[in-house]
Protein backbone atom coordinates (compact mmCIF):
# COMPACT_ATOMS: atom_id res chain seq x y z
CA UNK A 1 7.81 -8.34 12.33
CA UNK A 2 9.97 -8.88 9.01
CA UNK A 3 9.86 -6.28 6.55
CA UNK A 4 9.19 -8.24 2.92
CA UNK A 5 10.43 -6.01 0.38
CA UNK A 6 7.42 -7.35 -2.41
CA UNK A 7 5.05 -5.19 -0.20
CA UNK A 8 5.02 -2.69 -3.11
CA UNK A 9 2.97 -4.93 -4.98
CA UNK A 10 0.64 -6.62 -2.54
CA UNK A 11 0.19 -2.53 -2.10
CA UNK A 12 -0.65 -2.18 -5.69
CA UNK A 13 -3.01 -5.18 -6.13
CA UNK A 14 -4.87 -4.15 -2.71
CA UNK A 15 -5.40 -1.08 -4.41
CA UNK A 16 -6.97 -2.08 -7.38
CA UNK A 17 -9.10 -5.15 -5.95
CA UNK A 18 -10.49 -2.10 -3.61
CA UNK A 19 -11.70 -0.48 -6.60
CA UNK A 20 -8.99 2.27 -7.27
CA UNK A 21 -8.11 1.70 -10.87
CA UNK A 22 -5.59 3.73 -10.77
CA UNK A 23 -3.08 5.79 -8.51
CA UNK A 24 -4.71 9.40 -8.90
CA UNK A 25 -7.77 7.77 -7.80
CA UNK A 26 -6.59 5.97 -5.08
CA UNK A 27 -4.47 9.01 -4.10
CA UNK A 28 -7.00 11.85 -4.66
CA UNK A 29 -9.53 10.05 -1.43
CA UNK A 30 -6.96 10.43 0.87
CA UNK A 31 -5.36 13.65 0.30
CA UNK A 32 -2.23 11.54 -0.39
CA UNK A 33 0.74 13.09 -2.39
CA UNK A 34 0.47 10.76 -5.85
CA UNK A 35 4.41 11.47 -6.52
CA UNK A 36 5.23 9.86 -3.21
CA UNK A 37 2.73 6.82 -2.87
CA UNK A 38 3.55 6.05 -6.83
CA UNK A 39 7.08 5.53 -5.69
CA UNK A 40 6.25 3.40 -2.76
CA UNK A 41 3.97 1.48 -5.23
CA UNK A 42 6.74 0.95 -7.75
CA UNK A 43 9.17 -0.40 -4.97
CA UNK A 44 11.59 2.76 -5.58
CA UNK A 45 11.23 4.12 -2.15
CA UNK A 46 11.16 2.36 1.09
CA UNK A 47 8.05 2.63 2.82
CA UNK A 48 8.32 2.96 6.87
CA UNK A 49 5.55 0.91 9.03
CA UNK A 50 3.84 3.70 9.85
CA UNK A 51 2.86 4.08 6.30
CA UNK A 52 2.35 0.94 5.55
CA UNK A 53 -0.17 1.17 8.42
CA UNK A 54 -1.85 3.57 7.03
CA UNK A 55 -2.26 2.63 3.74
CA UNK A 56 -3.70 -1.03 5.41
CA UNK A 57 -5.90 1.33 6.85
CA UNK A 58 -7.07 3.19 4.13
CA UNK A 59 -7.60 0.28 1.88
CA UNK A 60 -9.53 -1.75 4.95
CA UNK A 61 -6.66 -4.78 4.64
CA UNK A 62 -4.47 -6.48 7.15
CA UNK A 63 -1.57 -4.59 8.17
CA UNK A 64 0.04 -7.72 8.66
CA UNK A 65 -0.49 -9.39 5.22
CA UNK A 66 0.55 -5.65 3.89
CA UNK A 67 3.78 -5.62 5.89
CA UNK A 68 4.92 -9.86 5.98
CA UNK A 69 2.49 -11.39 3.14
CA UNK A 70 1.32 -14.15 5.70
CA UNK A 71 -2.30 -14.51 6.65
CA UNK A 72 -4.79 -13.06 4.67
CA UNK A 73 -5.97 -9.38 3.38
């Protein structure tokens, strides 16, 4: 599977169509550190599978669509 680097922002809109408005939110139901998901949200830090995984997870999408942008969320 091909990493697309624009996963960042289907991140971001998956976020917000699930109903977290915002980061803290989104951050604070998962016990997730908000200083390093903002920075995978902005696209300034790499995010490995694994996350990504998890985050599809947590947010009930595709990890697929997450990770490559083909199919659908």
């Amino acid at each position: 599977m091909e990493y697309d680097k624009s996963a960042h922002v289907r991140l971001r809109i998956a976020r917000y169509v699930m109903g977290y408005t915002s980061i803290k939110s989104f951050t604070s139901q998962f016990g997730l550190r908000y200083h390093t998901y903002s920075k995978h949200e902005l696209g300034d830090n790499v995010i490995s599978y694994e996350t990504l995984f998890r985050y599809a997870e947590y947010l009930n999408i595709s990890p697929c669509w997450l990770v490559t942008g083909e199919g659908h969320p």
